[in-house]
Protein backbone atom coordinates (compact mmCIF):
# COMPACT_ATOMS: atom_id res chain seq x y z
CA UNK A 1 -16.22 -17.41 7.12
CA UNK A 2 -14.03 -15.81 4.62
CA UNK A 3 -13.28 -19.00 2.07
CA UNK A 4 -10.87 -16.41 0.20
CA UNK A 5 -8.51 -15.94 3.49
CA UNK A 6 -5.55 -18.53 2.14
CA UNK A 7 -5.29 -16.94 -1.17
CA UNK A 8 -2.27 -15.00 -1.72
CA UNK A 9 -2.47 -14.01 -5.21
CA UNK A 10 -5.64 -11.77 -6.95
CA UNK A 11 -6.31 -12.33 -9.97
CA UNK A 12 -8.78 -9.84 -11.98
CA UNK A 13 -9.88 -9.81 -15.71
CA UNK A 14 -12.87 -9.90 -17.35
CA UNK A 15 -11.95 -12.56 -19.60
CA UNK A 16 -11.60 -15.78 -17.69
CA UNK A 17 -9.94 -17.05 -21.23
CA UNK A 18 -6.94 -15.08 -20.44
CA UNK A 19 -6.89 -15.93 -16.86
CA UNK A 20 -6.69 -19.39 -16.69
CA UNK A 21 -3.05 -19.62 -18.33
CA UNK A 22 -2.14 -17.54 -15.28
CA UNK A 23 -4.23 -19.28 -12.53
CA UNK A 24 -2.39 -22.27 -14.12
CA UNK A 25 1.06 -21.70 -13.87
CA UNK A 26 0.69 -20.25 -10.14
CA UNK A 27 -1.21 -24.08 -9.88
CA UNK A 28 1.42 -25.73 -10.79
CA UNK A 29 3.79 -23.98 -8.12
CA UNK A 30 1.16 -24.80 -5.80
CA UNK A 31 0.28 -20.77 -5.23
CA UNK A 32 -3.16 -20.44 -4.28
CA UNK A 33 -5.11 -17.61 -6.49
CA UNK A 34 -8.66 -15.77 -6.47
CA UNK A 35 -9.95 -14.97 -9.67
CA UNK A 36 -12.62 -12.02 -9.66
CA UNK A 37 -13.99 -11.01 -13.13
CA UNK A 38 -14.65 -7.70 -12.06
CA UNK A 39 -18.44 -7.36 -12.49
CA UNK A 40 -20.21 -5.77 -8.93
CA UNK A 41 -22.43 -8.58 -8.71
CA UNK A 42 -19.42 -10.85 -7.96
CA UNK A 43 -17.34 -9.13 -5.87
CA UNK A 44 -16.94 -10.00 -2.21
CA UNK A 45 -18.93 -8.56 0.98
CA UNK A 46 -17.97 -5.63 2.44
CA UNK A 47 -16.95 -8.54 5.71
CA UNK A 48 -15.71 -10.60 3.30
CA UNK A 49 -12.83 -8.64 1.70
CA UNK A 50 -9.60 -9.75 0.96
CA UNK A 51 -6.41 -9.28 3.53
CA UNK A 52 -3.14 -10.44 3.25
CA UNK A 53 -2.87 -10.62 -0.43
CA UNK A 54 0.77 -10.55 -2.03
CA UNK A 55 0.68 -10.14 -5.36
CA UNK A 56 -2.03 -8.58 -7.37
CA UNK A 57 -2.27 -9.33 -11.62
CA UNK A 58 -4.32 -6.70 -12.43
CA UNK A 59 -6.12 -6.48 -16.11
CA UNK A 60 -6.73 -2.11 -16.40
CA UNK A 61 -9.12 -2.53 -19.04
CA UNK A 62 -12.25 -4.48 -17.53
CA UNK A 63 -14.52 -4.33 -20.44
CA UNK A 64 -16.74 -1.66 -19.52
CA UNK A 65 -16.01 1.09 -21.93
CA UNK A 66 -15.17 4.57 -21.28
CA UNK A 67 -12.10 6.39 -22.05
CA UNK A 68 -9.20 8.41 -20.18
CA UNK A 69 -9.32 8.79 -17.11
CA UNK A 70 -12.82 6.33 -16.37
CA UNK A 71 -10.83 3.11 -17.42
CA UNK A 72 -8.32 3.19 -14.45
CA UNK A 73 -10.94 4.44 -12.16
CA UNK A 74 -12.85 1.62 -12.92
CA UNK A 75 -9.98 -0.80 -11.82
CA UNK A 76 -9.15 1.28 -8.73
CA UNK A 77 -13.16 0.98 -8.08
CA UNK A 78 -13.30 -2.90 -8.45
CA UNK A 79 -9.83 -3.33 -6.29
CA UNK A 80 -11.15 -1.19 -3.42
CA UNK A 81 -13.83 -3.65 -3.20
CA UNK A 82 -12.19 -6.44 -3.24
């Protein structure tokens, strides 16, 4: 069972400080969101990934260093996954 299947909205940033003001205010219109923080270790299974998502809030910098091109390939990498 996929418990992320109602979730319209993703959510990923490595900072779950700067998250939750977002995750809030989709609360309070009673919009459903999955927050990943982008490490590997907590991404979904490969049978577990996400379908029907809508909307996607996307942070392009998630933490791990690197510079030009590696910093969107990163996000691209963690998205895929997801």
């Amino acid at each position: 069972m996929n418990e992320f299947a109602g979730s319209r909205v993703l959510l990923l940033d490595d900072r779950a400080e700067e998250a939750v003001p977002v995750i809030n205010a989709f609360s309070r219109k009673g919009i459903g969101v999955v927050y990943f923080d982008g490490r590997p270790e907590g991404l979904p299974k490969k049978s577990n990934r996400l379908k029907g998502i809508r909307l996607a809030v996307l942070d392009i910098d998630l933490g791990e260093g690197g510079s030009g091109n590696t910093v969107p390939a990163t996000l691209v990498q963690r998205l895929a996954q997801i």
